[in-house]
C-alpha atoms as a PDB file:
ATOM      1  CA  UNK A   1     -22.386  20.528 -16.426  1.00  0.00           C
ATOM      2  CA  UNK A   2     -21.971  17.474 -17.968  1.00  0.00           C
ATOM      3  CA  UNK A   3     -25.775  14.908 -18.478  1.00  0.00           C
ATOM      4  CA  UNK A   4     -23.562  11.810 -19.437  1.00  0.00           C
ATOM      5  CA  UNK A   5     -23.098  10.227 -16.334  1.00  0.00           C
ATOM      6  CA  UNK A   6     -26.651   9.648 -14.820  1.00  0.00           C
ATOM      7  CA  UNK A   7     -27.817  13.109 -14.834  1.00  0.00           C
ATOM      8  CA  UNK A   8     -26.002  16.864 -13.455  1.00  0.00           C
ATOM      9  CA  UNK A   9     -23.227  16.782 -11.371  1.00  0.00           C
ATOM     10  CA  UNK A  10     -23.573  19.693  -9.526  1.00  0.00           C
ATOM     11  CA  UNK A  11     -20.285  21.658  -8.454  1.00  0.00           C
ATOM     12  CA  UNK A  12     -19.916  24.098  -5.510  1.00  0.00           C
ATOM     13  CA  UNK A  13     -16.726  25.747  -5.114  1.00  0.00           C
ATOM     14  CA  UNK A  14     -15.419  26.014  -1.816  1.00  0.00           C
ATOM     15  CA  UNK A  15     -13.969  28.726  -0.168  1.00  0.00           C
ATOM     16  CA  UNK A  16     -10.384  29.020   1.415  1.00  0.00           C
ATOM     17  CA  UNK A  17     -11.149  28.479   5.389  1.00  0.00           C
ATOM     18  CA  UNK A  18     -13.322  25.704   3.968  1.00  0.00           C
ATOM     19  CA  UNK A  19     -13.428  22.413   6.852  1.00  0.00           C
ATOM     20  CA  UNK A  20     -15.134  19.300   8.101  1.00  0.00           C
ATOM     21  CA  UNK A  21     -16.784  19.004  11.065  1.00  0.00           C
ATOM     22  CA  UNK A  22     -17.431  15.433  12.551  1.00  0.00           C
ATOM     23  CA  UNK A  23     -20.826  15.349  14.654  1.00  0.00           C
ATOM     24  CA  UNK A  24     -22.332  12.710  16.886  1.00  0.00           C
ATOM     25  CA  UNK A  25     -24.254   9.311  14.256  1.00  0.00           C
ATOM     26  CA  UNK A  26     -27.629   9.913  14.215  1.00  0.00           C
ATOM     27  CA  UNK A  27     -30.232   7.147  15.872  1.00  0.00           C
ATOM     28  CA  UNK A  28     -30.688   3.828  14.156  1.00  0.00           C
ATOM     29  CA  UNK A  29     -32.987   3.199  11.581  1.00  0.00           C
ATOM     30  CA  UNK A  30     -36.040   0.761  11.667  1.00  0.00           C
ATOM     31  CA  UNK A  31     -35.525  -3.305  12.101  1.00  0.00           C
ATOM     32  CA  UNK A  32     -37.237  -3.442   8.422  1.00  0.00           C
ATOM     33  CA  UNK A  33     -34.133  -1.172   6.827  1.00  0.00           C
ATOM     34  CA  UNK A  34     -31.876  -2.960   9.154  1.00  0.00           C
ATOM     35  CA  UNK A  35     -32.674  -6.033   7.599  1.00  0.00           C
ATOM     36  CA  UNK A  36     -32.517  -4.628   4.141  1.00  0.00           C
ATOM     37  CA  UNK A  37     -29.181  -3.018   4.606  1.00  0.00           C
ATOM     38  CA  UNK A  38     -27.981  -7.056   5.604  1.00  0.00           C
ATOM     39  CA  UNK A  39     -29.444  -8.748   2.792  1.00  0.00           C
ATOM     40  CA  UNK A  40     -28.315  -6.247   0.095  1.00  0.00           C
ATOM     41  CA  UNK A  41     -24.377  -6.775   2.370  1.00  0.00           C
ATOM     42  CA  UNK A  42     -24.830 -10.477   2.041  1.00  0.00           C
ATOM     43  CA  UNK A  43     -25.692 -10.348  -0.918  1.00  0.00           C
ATOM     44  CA  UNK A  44     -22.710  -8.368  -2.719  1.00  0.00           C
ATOM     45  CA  UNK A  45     -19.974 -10.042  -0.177  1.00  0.00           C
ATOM     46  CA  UNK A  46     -21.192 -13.465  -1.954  1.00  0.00           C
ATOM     47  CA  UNK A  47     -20.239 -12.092  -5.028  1.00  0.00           C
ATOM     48  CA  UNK A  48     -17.303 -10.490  -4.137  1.00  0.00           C
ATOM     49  CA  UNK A  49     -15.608 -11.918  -0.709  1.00  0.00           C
ATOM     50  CA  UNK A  50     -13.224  -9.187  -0.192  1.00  0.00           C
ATOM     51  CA  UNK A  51     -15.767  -6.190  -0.192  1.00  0.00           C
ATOM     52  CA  UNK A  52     -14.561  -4.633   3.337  1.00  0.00           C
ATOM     53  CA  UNK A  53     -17.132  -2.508   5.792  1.00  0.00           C
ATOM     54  CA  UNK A  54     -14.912  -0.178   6.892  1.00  0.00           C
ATOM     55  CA  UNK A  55     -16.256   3.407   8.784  1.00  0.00           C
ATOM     56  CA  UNK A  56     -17.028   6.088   6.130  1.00  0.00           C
ATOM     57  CA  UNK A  57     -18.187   9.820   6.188  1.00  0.00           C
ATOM     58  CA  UNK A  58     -21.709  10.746   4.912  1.00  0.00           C
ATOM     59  CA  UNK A  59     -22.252  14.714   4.960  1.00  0.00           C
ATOM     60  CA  UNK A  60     -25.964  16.232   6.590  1.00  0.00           C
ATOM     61  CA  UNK A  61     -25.344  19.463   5.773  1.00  0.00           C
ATOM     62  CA  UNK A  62     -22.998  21.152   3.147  1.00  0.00           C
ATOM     63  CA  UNK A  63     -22.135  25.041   2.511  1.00  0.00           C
ATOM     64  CA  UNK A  64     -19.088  26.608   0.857  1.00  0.00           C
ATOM     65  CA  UNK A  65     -17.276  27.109   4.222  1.00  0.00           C
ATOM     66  CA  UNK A  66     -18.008  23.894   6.178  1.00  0.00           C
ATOM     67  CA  UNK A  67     -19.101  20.114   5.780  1.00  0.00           C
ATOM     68  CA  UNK A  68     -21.279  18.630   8.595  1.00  0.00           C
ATOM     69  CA  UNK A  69     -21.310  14.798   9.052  1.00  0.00           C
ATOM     70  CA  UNK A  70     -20.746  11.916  10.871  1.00  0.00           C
ATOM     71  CA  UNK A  71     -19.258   8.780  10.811  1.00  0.00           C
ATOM     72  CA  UNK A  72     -21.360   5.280   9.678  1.00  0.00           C
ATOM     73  CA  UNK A  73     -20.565   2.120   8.214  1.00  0.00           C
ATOM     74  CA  UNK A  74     -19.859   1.346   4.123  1.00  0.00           C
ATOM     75  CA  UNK A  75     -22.511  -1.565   4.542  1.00  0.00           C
ATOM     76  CA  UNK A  76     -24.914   1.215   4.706  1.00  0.00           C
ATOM     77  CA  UNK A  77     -23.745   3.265   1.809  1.00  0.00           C
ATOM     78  CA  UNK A  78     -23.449   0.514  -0.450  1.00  0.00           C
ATOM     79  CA  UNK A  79     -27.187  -0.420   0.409  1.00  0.00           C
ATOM     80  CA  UNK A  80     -28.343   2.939  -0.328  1.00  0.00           C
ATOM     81  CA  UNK A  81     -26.615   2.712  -3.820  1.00  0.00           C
ATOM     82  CA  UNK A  82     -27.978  -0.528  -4.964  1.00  0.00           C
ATOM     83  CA  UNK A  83     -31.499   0.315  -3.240  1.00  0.00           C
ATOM     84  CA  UNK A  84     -31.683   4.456  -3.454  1.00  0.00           C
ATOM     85  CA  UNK A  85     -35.321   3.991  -2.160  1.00  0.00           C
ATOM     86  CA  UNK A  86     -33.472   3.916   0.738  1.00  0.00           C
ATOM     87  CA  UNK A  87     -32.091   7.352   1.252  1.00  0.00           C
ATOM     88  CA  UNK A  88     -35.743   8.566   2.506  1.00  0.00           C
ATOM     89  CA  UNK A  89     -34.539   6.459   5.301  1.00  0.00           C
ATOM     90  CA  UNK A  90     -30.714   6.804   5.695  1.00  0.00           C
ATOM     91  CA  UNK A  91     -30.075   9.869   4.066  1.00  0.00           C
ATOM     92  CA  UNK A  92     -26.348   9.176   3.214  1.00  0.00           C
ATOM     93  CA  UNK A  93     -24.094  11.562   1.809  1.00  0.00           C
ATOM     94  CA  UNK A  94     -21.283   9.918   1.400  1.00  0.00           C
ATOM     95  CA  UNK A  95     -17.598  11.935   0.971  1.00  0.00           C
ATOM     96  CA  UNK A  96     -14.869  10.947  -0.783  1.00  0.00           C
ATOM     97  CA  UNK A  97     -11.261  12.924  -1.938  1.00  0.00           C
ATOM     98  CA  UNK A  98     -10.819  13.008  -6.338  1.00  0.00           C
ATOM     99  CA  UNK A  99      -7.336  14.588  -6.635  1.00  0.00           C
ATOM    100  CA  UNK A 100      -5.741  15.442 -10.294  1.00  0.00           C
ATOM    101  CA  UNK A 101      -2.113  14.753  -9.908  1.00  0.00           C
ATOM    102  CA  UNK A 102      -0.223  17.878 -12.239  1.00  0.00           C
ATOM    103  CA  UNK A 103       3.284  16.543 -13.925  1.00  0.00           C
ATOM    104  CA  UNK A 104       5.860  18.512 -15.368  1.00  0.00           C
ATOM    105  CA  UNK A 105       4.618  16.499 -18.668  1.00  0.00           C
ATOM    106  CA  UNK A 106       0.614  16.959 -17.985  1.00  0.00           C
ATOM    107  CA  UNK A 107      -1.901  15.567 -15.935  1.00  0.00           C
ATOM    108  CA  UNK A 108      -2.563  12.328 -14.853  1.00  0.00           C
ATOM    109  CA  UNK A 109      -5.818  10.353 -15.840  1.00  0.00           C
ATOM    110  CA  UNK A 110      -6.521   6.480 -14.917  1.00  0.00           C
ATOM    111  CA  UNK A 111      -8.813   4.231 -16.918  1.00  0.00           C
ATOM    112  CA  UNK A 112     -10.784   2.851 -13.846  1.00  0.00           C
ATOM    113  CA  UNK A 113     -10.616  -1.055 -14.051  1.00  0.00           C
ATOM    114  CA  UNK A 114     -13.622  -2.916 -15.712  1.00  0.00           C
ATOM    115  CA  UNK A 115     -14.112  -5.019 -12.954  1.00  0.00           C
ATOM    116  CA  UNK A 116     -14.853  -2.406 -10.675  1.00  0.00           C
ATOM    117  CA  UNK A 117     -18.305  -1.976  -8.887  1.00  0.00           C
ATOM    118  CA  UNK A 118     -18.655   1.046  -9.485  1.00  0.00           C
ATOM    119  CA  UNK A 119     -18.111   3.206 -12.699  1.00  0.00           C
ATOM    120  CA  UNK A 120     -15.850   1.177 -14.423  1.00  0.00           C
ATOM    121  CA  UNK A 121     -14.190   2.108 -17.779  1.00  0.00           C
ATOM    122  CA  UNK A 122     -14.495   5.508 -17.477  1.00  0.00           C
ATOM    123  CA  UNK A 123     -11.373   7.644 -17.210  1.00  0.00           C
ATOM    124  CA  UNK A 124     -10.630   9.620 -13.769  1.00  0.00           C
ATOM    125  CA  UNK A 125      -7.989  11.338 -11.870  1.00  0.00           C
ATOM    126  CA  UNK A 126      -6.331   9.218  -9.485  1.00  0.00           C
ATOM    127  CA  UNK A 127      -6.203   9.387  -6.658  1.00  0.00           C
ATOM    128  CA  UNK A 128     -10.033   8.806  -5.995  1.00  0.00           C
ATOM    129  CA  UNK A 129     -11.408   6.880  -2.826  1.00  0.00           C
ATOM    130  CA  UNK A 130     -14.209   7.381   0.160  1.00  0.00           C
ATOM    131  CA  UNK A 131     -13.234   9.417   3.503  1.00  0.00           C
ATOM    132  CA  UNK A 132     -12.722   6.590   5.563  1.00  0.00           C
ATOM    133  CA  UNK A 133     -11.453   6.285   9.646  1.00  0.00           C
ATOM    134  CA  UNK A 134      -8.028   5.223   9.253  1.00  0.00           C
ATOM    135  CA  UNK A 135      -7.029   6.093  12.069  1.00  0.00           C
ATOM    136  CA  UNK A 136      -8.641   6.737  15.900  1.00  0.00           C
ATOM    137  CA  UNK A 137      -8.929   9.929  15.161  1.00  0.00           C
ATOM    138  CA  UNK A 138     -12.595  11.839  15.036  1.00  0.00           C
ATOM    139  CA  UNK A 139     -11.612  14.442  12.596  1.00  0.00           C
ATOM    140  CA  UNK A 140     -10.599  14.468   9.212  1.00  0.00           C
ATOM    141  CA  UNK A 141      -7.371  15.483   7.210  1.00  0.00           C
ATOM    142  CA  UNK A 142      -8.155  15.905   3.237  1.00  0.00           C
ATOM    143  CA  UNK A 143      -4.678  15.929   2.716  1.00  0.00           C
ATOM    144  CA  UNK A 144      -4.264  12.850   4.734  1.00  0.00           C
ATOM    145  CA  UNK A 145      -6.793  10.838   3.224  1.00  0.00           C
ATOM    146  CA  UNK A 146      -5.765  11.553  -0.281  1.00  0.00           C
ATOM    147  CA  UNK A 147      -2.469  10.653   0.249  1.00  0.00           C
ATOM    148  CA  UNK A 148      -3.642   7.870   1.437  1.00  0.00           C
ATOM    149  CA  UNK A 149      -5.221   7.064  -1.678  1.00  0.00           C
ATOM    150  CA  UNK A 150      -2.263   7.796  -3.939  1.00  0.00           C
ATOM    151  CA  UNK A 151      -0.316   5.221  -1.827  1.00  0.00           C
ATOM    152  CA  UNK A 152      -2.574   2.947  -2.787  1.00  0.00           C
ATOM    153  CA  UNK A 153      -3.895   3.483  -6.132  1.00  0.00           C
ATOM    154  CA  UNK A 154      -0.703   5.056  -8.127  1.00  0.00           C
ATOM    155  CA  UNK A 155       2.244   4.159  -5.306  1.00  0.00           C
ATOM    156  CA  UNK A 156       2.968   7.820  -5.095  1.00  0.00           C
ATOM    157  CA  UNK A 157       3.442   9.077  -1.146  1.00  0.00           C
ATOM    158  CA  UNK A 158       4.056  12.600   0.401  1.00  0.00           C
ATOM    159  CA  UNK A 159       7.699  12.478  -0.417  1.00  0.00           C
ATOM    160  CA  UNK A 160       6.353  12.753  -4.084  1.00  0.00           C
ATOM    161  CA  UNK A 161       3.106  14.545  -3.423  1.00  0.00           C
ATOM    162  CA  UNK A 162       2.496  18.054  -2.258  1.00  0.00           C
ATOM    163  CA  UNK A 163      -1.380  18.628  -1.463  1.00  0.00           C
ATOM    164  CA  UNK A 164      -3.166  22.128  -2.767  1.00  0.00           C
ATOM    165  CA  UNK A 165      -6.232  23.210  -0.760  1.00  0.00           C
ATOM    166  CA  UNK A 166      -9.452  21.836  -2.078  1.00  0.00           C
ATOM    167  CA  UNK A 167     -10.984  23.322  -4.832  1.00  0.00           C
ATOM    168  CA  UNK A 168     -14.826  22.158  -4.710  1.00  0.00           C
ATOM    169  CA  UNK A 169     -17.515  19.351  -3.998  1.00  0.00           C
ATOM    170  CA  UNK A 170     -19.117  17.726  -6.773  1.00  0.00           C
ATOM    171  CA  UNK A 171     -22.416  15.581  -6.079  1.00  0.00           C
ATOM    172  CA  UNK A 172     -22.939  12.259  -7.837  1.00  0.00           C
ATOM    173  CA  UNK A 173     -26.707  11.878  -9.215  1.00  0.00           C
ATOM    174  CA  UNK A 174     -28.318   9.201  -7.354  1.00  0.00           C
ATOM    175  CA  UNK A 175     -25.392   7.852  -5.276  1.00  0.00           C
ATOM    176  CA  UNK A 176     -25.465  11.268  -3.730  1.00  0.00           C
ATOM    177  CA  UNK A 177     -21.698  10.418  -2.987  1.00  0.00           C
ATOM    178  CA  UNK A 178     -20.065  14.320  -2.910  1.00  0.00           C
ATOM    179  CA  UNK A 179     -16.710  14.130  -4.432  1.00  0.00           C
ATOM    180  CA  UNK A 180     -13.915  16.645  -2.757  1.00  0.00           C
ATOM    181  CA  UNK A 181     -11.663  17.577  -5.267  1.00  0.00           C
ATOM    182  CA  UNK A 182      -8.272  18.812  -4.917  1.00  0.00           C
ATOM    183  CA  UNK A 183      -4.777  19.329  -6.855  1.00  0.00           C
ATOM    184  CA  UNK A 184      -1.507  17.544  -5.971  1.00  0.00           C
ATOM    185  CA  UNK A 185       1.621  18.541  -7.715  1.00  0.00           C
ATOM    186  CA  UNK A 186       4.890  16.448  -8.275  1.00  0.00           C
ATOM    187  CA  UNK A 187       8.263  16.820  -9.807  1.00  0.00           C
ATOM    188  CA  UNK A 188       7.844  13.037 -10.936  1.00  0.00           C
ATOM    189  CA  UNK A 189       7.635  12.968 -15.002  1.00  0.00           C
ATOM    190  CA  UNK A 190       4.651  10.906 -16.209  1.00  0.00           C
ATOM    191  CA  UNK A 191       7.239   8.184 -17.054  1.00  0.00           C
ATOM    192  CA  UNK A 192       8.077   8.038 -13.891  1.00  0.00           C
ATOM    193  CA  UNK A 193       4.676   8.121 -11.901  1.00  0.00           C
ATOM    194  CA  UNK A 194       3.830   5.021 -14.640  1.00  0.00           C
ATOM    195  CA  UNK A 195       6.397   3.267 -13.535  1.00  0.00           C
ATOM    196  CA  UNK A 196       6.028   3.532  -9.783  1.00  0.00           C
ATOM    197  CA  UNK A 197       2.456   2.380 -10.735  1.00  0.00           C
ATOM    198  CA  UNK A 198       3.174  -0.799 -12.485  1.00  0.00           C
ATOM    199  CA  UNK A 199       4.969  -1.795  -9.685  1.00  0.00           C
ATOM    200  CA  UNK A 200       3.218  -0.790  -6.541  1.00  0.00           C
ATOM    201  CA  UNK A 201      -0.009   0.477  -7.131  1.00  0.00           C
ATOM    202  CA  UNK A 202      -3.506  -1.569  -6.638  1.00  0.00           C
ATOM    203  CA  UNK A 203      -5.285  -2.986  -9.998  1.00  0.00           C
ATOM    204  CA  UNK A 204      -7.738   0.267  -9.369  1.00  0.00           C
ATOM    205  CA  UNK A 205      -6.552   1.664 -12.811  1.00  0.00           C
ATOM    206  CA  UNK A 206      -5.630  -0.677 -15.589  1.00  0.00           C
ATOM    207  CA  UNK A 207      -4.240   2.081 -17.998  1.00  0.00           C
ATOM    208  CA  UNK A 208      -2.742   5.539 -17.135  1.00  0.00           C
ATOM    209  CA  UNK A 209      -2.278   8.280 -19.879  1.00  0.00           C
ATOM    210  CA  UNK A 210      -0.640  11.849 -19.289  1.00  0.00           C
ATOM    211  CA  UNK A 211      -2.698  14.664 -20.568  1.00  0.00           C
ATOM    212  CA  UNK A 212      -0.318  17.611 -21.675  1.00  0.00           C
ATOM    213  CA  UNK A 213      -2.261  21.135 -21.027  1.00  0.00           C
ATOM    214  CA  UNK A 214      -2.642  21.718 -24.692  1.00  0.00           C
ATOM    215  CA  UNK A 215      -4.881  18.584 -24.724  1.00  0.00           C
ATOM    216  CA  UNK A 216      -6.918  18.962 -22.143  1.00  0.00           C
ATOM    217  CA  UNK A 217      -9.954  20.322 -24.317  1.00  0.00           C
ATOM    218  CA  UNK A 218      -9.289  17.538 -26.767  1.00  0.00           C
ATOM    219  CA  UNK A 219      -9.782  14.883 -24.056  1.00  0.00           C
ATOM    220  CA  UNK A 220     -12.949  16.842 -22.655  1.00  0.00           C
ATOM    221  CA  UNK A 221     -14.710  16.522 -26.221  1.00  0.00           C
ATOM    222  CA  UNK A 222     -14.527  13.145 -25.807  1.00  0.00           C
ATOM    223  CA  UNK A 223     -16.716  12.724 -23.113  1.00  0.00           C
ATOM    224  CA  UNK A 224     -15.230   9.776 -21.334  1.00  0.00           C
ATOM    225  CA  UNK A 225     -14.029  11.630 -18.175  1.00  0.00           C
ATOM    226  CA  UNK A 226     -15.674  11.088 -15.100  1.00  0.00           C
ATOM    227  CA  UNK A 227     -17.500  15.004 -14.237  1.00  0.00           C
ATOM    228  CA  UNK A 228     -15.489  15.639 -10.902  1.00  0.00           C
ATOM    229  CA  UNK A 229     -12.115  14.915 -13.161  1.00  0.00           C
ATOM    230  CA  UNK A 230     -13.591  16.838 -15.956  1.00  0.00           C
ATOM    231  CA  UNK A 231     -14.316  20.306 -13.472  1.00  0.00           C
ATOM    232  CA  UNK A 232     -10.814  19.787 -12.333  1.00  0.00           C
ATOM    233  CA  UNK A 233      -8.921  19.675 -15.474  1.00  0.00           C
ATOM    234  CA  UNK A 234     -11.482  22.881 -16.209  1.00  0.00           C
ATOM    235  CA  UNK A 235     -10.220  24.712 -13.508  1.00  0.00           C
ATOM    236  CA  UNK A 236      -6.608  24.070 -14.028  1.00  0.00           C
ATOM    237  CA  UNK A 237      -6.861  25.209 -17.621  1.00  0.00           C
ATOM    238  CA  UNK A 238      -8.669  28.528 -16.060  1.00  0.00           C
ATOM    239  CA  UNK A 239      -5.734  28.781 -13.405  1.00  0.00           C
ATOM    240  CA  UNK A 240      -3.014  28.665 -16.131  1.00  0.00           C
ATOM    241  CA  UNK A 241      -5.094  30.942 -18.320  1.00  0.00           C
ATOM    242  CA  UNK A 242      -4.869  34.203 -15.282  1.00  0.00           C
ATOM    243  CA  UNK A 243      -1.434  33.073 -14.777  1.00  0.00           C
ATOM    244  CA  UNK A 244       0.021  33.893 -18.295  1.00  0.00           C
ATOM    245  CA  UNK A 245      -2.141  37.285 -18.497  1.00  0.00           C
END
């Protein structure tokens, strides 16, 4: 458990009937936080104009088999982030889908763009995003929303993608964002997933580099790796470990 990255990430593994449940949003929270919540909004969307509130998924209760939560609005996540004294009040657990995309040439990592609010310059395997409502549906698809996410961030779809079940949730320290992660496999080469990139993909990313399985612990030393990424490429080097006993 890596200490680099704000403090211990903690991992739970989850099992193989693992799913999310969507309950009712609790009741609103006092005028006082209200108003906090809006000024902290304002405040960032004057900076940055196209910061979007879209409908998110914060967790309330978390286990190996299932994921409780509801749906509530970014706005309110992002408050809690900049302002954790918050959480007393809002208690946000915010989800979000970190997939490690495994080439016939290695895995894929993305240098996350220097501009970005949040953890920029440190490597990570794309695709990476929050569970949002893209649709009208109540419930929630992993394999849905990461695809979603590789559409956007490396301009790979499900023609090019296949989905594995998820692996684990990893908590962020202080954001108390809980990353899902999961594996996606394509026949793509790396070349080829690069160059699908340059030309579709969102500035997310501003480098990718392929990771060959012989590497892996190389790139670990380092220490650059975002902790979610890191358990992933862990795992995989585990998996392929029992599979050549």
């Amino acid at each position: 458990m890596t200490r680099s990255f704000g403090g211990p990430w903690p991992a739970l593994p989850l099992s193989a009937s693992f799913r999310i449940d969507v309950e009712p949003s609790p009741p609103a929270v006092p005028a006082n936080i209200e108003q906090e919540i809006t000024h902290l909004w304002q405040q960032a969307c004057a900076t940055t104009p196209a910061l979007f509130n879209g409908c998110v998924f914060s967790a309330s209760c978390v286990t190996r088999t299932v994921i409780k939560g509801y749906w509530t609005e970014y706005r309110r996540v992002f408050a809690q982030m900049k302002n954790p004294a918050l959480f007393p009040f809002l208690r946000l657990q915010p989800l979000a889908v970190v997939g490690l995309v495994r080439t016939p040439d290695g895995y894929v990592l993305g240098r996350r763009n220097p501009s970005s609010i949040y953890q920029g310059n440190f490597w990570q395997s794309p695709p990476a995003g929050s569970i949002e409502k893209r649709t009208d549906a109540e419930s929630i698809n992993l394999a849905e929303q990461i695809l979603a996410e590789a559409t956007e961030e490396l301009g790979l779809d499900a023609k090019n993608l296949q989905v594995e079940q998820p692996l684990m949730a990893v908590r962020h320290p202080h954001t108390r964002v809980l990353d899902i992660g999961l594996v996606l496999k394509t026949q793509l080469t790396f070349k080829k997933v690069e160059e699908i990139w340059r030309q579709h993909a969102n500035k997310e990313y501003d480098m990718l580099a392929c990771v060959p399985a012989k590497n892996v612990a190389t790139w670990l030393e380092q220490n650059a790796i975002l902790p979610t990424s890191q358990y992933l490429l862990q795992h995989e080097q585990k998996s392929k470990t029992l599979r050549t006993i």
